[in-house]
Protein backbone atom coordinates (compact mmCIF):
# COMPACT_ATOMS: atom_id res chain seq x y z
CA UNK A 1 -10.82 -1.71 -26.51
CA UNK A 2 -8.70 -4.20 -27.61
CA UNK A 3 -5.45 -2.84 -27.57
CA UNK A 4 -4.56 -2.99 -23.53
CA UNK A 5 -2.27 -5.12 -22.03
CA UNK A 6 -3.96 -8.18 -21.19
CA UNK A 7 -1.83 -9.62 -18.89
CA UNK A 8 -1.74 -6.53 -16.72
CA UNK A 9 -5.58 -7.03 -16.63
CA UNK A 10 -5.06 -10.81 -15.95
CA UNK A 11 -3.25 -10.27 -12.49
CA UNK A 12 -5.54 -7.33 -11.62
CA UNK A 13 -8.64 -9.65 -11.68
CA UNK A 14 -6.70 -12.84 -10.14
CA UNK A 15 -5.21 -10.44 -7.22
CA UNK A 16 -8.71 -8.47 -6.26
CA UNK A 17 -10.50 -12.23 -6.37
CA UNK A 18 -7.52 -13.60 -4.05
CA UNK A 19 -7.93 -10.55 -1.88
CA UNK A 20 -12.14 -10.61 -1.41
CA UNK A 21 -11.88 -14.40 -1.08
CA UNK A 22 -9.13 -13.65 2.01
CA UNK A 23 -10.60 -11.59 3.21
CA UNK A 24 -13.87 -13.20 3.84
CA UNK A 25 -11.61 -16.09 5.77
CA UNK A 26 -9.79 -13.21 7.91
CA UNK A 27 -12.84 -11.18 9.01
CA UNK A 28 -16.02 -12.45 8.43
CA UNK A 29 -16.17 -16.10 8.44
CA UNK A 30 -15.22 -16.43 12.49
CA UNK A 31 -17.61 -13.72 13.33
CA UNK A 32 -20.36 -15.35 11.34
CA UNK A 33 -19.59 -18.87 12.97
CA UNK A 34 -19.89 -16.87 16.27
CA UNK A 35 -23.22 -15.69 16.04
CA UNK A 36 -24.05 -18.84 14.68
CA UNK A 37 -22.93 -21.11 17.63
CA UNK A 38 -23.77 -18.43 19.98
CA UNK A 39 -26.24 -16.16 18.75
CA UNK A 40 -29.85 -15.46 20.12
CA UNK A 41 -31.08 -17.08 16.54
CA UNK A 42 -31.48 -13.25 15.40
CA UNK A 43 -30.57 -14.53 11.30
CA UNK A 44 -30.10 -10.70 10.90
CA UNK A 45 -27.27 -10.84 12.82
CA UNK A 46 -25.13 -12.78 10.21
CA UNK A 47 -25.53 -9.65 8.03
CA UNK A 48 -23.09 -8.19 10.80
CA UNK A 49 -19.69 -9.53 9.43
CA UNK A 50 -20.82 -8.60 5.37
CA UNK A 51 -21.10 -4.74 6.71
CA UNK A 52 -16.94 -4.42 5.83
CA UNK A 53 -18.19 -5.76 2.03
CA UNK A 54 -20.38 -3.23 1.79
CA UNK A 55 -17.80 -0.56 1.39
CA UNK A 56 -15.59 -2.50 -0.13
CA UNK A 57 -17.96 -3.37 -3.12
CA UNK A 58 -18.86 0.00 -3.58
CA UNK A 59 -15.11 1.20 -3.75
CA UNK A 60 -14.13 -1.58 -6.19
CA UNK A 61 -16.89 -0.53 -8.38
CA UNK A 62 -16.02 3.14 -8.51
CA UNK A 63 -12.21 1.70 -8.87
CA UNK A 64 -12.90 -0.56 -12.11
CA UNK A 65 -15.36 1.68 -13.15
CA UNK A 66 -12.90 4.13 -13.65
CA UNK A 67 -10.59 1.01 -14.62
CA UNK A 68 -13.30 0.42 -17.58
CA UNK A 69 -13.58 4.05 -18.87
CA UNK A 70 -9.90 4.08 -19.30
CA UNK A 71 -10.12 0.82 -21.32
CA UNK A 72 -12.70 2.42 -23.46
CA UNK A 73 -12.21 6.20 -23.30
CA UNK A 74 -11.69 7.83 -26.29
CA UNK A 75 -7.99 8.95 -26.46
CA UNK A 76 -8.30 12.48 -27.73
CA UNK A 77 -10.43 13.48 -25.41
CA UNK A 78 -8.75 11.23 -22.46
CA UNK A 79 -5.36 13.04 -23.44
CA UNK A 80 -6.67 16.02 -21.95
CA UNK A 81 -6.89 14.41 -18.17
CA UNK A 82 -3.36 13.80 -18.10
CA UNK A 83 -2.11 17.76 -19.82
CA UNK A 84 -0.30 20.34 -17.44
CA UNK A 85 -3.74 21.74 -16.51
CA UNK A 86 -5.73 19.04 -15.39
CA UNK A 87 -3.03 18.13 -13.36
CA UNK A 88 -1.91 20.85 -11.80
CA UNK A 89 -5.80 21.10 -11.10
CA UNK A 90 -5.73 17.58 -9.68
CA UNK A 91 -2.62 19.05 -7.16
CA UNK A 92 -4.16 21.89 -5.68
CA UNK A 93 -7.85 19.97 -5.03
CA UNK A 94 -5.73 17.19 -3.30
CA UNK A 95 -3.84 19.57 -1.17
CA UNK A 96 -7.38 21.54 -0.34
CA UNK A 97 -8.18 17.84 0.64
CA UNK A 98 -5.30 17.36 2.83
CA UNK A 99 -5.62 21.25 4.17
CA UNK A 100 -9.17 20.03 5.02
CA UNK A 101 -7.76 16.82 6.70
CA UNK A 102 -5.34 18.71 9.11
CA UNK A 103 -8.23 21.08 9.64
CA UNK A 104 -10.55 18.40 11.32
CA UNK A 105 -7.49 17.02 13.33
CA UNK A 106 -7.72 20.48 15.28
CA UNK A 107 -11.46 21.31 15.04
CA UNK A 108 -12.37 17.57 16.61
CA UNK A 109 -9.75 17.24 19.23
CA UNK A 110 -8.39 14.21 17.28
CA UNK A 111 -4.65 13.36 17.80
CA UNK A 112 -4.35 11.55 14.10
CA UNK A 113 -6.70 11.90 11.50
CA UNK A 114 -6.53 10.80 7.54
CA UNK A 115 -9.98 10.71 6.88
CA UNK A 116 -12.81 13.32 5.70
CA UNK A 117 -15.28 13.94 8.44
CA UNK A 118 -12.45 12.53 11.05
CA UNK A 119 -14.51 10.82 13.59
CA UNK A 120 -16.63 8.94 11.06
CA UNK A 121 -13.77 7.54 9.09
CA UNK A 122 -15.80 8.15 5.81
CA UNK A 123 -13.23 8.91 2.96
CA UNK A 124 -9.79 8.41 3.08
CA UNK A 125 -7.66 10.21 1.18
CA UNK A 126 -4.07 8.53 1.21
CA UNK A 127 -4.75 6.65 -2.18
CA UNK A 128 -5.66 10.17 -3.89
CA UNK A 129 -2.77 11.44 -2.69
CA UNK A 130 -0.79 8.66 -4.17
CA UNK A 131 -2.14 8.82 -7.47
CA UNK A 132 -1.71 12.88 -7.93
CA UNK A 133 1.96 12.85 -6.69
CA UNK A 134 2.86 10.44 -8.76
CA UNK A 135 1.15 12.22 -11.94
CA UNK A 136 2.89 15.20 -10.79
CA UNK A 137 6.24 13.80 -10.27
CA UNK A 138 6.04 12.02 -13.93
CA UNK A 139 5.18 14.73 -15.94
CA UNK A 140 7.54 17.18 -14.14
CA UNK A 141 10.05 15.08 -14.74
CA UNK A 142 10.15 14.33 -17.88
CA UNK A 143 10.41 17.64 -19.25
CA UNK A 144 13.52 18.44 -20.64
CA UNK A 145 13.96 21.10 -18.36
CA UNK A 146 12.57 20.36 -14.71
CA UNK A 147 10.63 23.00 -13.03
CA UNK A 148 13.02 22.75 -9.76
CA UNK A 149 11.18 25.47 -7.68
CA UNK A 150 7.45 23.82 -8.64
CA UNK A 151 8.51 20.71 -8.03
CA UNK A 152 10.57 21.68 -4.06
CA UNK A 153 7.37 23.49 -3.33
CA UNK A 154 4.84 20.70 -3.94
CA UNK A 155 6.68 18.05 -2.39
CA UNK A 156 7.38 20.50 0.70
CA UNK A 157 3.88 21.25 0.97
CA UNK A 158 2.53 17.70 0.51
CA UNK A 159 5.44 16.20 3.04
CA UNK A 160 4.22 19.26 5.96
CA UNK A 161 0.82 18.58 5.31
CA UNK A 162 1.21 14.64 6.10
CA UNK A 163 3.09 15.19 8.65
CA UNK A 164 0.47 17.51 10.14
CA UNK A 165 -1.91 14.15 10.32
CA UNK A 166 0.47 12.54 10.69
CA UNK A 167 0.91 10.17 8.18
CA UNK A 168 4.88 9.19 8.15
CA UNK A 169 4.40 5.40 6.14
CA UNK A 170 2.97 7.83 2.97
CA UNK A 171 5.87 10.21 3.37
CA UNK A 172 8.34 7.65 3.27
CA UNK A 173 6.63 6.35 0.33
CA UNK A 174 6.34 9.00 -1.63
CA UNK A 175 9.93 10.16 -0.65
CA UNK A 176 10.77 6.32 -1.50
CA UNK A 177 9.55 7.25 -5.19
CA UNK A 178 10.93 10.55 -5.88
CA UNK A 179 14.50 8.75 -5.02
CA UNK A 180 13.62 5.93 -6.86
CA UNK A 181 12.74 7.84 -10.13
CA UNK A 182 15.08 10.73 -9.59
CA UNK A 183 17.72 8.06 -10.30
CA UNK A 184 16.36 6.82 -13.25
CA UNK A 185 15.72 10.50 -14.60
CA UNK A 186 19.56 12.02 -13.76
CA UNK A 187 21.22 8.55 -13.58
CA UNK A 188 24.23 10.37 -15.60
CA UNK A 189 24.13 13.20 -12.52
CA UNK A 190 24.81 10.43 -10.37
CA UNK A 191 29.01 9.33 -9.65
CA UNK A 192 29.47 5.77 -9.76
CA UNK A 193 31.15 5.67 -6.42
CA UNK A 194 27.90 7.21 -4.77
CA UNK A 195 26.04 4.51 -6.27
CA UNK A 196 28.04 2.01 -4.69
CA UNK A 197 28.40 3.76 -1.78
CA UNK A 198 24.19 3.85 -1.46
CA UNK A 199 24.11 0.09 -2.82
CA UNK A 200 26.64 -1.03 0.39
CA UNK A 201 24.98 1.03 2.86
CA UNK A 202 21.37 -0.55 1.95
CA UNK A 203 22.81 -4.08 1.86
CA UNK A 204 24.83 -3.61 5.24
CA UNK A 205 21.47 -2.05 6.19
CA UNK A 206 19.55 -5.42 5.23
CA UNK A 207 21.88 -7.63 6.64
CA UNK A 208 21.52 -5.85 10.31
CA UNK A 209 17.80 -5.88 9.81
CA UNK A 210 17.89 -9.48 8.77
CA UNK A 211 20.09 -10.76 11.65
CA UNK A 212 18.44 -8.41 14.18
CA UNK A 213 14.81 -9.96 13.49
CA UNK A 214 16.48 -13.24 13.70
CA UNK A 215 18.04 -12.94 17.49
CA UNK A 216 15.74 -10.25 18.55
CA UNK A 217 13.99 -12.53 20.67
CA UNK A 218 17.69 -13.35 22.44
CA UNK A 219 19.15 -9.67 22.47
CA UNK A 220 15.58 -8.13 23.79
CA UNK A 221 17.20 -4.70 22.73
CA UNK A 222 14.90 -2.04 23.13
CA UNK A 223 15.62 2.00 22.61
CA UNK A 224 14.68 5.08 24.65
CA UNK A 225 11.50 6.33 23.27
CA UNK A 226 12.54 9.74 22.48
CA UNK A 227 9.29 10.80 21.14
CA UNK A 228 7.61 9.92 23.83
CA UNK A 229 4.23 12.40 24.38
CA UNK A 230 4.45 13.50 20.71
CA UNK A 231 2.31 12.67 17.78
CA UNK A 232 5.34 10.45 16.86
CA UNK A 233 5.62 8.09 19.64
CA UNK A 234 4.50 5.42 17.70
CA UNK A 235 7.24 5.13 15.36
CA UNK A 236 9.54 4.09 18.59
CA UNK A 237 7.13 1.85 19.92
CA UNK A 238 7.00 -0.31 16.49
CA UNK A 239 10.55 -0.57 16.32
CA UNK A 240 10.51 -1.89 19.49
CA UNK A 241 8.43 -4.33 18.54
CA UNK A 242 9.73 -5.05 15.72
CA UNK A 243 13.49 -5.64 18.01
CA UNK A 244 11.21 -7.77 20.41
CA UNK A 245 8.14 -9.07 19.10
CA UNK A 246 7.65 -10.80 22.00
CA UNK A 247 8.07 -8.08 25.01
CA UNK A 248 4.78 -7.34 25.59
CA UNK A 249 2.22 -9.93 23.82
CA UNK A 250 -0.68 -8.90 26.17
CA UNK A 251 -0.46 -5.19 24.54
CA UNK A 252 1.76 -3.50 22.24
CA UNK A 253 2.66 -6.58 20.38
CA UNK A 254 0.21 -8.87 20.93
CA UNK A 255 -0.62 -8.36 17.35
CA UNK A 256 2.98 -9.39 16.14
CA UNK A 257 3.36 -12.15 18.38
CA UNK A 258 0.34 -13.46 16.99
CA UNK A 259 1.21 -13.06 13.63
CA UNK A 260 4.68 -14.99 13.97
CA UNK A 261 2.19 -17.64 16.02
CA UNK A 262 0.17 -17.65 12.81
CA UNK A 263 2.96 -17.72 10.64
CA UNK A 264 4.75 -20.87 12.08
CA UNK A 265 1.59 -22.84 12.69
CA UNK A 266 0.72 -22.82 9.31
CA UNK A 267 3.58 -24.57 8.12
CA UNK A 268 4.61 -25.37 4.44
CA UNK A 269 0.59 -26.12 3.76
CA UNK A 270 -1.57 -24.64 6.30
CA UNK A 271 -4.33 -25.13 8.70
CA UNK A 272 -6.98 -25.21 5.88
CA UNK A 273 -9.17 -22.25 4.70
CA UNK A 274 -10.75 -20.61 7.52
CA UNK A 275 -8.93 -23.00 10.05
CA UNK A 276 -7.05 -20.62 10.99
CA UNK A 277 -7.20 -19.69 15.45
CA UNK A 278 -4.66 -17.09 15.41
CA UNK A 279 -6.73 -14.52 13.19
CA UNK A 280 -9.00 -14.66 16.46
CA UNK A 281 -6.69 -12.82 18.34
CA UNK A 282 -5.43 -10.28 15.94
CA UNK A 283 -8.36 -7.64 16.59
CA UNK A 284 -9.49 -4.72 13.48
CA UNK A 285 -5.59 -5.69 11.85
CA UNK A 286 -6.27 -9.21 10.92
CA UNK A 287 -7.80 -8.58 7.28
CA UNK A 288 -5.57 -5.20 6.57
CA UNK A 289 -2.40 -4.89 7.64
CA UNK A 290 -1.20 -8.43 8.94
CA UNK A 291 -3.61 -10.11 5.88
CA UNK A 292 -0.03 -12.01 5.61
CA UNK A 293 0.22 -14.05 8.70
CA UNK A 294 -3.86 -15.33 7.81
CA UNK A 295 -2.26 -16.67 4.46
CA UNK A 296 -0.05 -17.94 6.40
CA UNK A 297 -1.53 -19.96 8.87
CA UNK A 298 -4.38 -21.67 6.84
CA UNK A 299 -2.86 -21.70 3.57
CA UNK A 300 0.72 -22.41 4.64
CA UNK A 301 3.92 -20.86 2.80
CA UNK A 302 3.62 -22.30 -0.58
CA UNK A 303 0.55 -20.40 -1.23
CA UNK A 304 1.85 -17.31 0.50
CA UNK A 305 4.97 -17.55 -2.13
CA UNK A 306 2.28 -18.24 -4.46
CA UNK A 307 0.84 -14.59 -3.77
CA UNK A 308 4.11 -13.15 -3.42
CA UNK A 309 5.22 -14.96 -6.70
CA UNK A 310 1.98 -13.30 -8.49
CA UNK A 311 2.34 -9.80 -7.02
CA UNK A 312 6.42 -10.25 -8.34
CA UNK A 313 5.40 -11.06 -12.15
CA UNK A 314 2.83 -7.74 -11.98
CA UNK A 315 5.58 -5.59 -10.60
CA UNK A 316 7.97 -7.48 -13.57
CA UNK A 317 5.24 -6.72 -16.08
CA UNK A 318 5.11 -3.11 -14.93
CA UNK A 319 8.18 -2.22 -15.73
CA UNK A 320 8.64 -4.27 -18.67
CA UNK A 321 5.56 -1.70 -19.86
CA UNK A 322 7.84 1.15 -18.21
CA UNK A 323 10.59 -0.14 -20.24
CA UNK A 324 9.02 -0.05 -23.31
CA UNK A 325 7.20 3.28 -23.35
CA UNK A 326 8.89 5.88 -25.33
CA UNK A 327 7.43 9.23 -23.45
CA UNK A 328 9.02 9.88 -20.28
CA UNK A 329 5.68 10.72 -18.80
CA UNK A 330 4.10 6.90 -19.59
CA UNK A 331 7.53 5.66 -18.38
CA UNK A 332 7.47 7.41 -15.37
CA UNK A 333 4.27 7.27 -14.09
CA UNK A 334 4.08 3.38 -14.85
CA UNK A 335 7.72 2.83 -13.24
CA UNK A 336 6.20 4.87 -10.31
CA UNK A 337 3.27 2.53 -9.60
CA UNK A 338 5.35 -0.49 -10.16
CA UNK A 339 7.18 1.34 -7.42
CA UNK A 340 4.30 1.29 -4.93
CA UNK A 341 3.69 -2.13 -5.74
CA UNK A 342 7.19 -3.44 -4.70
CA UNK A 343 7.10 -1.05 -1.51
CA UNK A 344 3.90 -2.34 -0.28
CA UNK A 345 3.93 -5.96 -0.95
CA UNK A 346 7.27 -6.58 0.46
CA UNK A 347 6.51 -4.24 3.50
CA UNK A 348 3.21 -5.71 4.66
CA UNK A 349 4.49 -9.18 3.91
CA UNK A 350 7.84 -8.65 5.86
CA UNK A 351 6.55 -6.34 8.87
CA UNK A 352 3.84 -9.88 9.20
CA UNK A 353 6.91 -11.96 9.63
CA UNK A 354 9.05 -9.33 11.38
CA UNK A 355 11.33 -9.05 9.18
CA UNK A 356 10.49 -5.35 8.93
CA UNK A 357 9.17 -3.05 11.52
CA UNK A 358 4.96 -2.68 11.58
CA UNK A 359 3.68 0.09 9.27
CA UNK A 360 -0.02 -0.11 7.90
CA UNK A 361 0.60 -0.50 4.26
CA UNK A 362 -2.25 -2.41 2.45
CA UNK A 363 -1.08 -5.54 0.35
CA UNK A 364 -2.10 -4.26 -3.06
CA UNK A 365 -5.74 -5.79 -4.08
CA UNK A 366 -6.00 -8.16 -0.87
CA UNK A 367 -5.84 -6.43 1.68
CA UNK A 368 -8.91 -5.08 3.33
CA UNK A 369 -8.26 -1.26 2.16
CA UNK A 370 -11.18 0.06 0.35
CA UNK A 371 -10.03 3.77 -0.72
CA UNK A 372 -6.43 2.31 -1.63
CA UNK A 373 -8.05 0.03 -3.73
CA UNK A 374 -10.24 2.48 -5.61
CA UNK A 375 -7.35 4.62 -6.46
CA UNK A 376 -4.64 1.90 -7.22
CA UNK A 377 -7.02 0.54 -9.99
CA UNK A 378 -7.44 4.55 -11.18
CA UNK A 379 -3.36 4.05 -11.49
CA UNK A 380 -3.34 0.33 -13.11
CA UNK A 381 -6.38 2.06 -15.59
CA UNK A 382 -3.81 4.83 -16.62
CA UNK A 383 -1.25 2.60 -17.35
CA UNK A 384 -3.95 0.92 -19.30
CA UNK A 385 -4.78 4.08 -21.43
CA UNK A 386 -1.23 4.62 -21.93
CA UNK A 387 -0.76 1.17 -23.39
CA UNK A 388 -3.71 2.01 -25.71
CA UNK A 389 -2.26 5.28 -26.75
CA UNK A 390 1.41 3.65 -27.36
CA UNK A 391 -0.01 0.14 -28.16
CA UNK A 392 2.44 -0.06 -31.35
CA UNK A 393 5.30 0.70 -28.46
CA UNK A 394 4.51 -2.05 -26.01
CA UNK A 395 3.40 -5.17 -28.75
């Protein structure tokens, strides 16, 4: 057990203790202060706000469980979870999963549903899905020859049967990664002048995002919703609010407006821990997807670049590991996660300051995202077990 990367495992602790100790602040320290300024002196009622814990416990035990096997797994026998057949194994259960998913949408009436057993929101299945793409994708591509017509179909069937949910933030992500790594892999494929060409149009892209957010509030530009009365309507209505936080804080945005509230009350230090008013407002979000603008507000922006800081050197260490693997397949997959790491932190930090619209991507480890969790330590174990099985690679 002694050969893993210990300052991988260093940042995975620090993160998931950051994260539970936020998200006590966000969620269930007002709701415990409530029942006990206003309760009926019921003391059972304080066990009301743990309930969210109680999940989230169980998931992060079944995540560094499988975290700790990894570390410790023998790695003959571990080689064999990560051979062509136990992954194309792991491909076809997910997709039964995601069949099953789409299934419930239709059988309960439901107009979105991620979850197993829909209206009980029991198991979500996004992280899963995550985690057996990206296996795919890695050892697919590092073949010397890629199976093209394998690889098409998957990602066809796995991007219809999202969309069937519909879940567009894990398309995009997913679609995010296959560019990302399909670069890497056929970077000689690849003309210089389309890589400049790509590199301008993202940074022209970025620069009209930027200066949008900034004088959104002045230009109040808002487009047609042209998927209005579809299962899409949504994306519209967040890029709205994204153009004009500010256009209708009673509804649509009240949980943006309140999160740039948060943000610039909190100042360079904060409110204090659990000072924070704004997180009152914020509704089921406040501890998941806008965990950001409760950093922000009682612990003020030097801790939130703090966090930011910390998430940057476990993406840098990620693909230093990436970097240093010798098999395509470690390379990849590890490049892959470091991947999702960069896409989610920046997102759900920049949609909580508007600089990017809303989408409901968990901060890794702090957010409140209990199935995400479970399977993003699954990932950080593999890289783990990879480490151990190249650990003269990576010294």
């Amino acid at each position: 057990m002694s050969n893993y990367d210990r300052i991988l495992h260093y940042f995975i602790l620090l993160l998931t203790l950051t994260g539970i100790v936020l998200i006590f602040s966000a969620y269930s320290l007002p709701r415990i202060v409530q029942t006990l300024v206003y309760g009926s002196g019921d003391w059972t009622a304080l066990l009301e706000p743990l309930k969210p814990y109680a999940k989230l416990l169980i998931a992060y035990a079944a995540g560094f469980g499988a975290y700790w096997w990894l570390l410790r797994a023998d790695l003959r026998r571990g080689q064999k979870l990560f051979g062509a057949r136990a992954i194309n194994l792991l491909v076809w259960a997910t997709a039964a999963l995601m069949v099953a998913v789409v299934v419930q949408k239709f059988v309960f009436g439901l107009s979105v549903n991620r979850w197993l057993l829909g209206p009980y929101h029991t198991v979500l299945i996004t992280g899963l899905i995550i985690l057996t793409y990206y296996l795919f994708l890695a050892y697919q591509f590092s073949k010397e020859k890629v199976n093209w017509p394998k690889v098409v179909f998957v990602s066809l069937l796995y991007a219809l049967l999202l969309l069937a949910q519909p879940d567009v933030g894990t398309l995009l992500l997913l679609t995010f990664s296959f560019l990302v790594l399909s670069f890497f892999r056929f970077d000689h494929w690849i003309p210089k002048a389309a890589f400049y060409a790509a590199t301008g149009l993202a940074l022209l892209f970025s620069t009209v995002a930027v200066v949008s957010a900034a004088l959104n509030a002045r230009l109040s530009l808002q487009l047609p919703n042209f998927l209005a009365e579809t299962p899409f309507e949504h994306v519209v209505v967040r890029i709205n609010n994204w153009l004009d936080p500010f256009s209708d804080v009673t509804d649509r945005s009240y949980q943006l407006a309140n999160s740039l509230y948060a943000i610039h009350k909190g100042g360079l230090t904060g409110e204090g821990y659990g000072f924070g008013m704004r997180k009152l407002y914020m509704g089921g979000t406040v501890h998941t997807d806008f965990i950001f603008a409760t950093v922000g507000e009682e612990l003020g922006f030097v801790f939130a670049l703090f966090l930011f800081v910390l998430t940057l050197l476990l993406l840098l260490r990620l693909l230093n590991l990436a970097y240093r693997f010798r098999s395509n397949f470690e390379r990849f997959f590890t490049l892959l996660v470091a991947v999702e790491t960069f896409a989610l932190a920046l997102v759900n930090a920049g949609m909580a300051a508007n600089l990017l619209p809303a989408k409901g991507w968990p901060y890794p480890l702090v957010s409140y995202a209990p199935f995400f969790a479970l399977f993003y330590l699954v990932q950080l174990g593999v890289v783990q077990f990879f480490v151990r099985r190249r650990f003269h690679e990576v010294l």
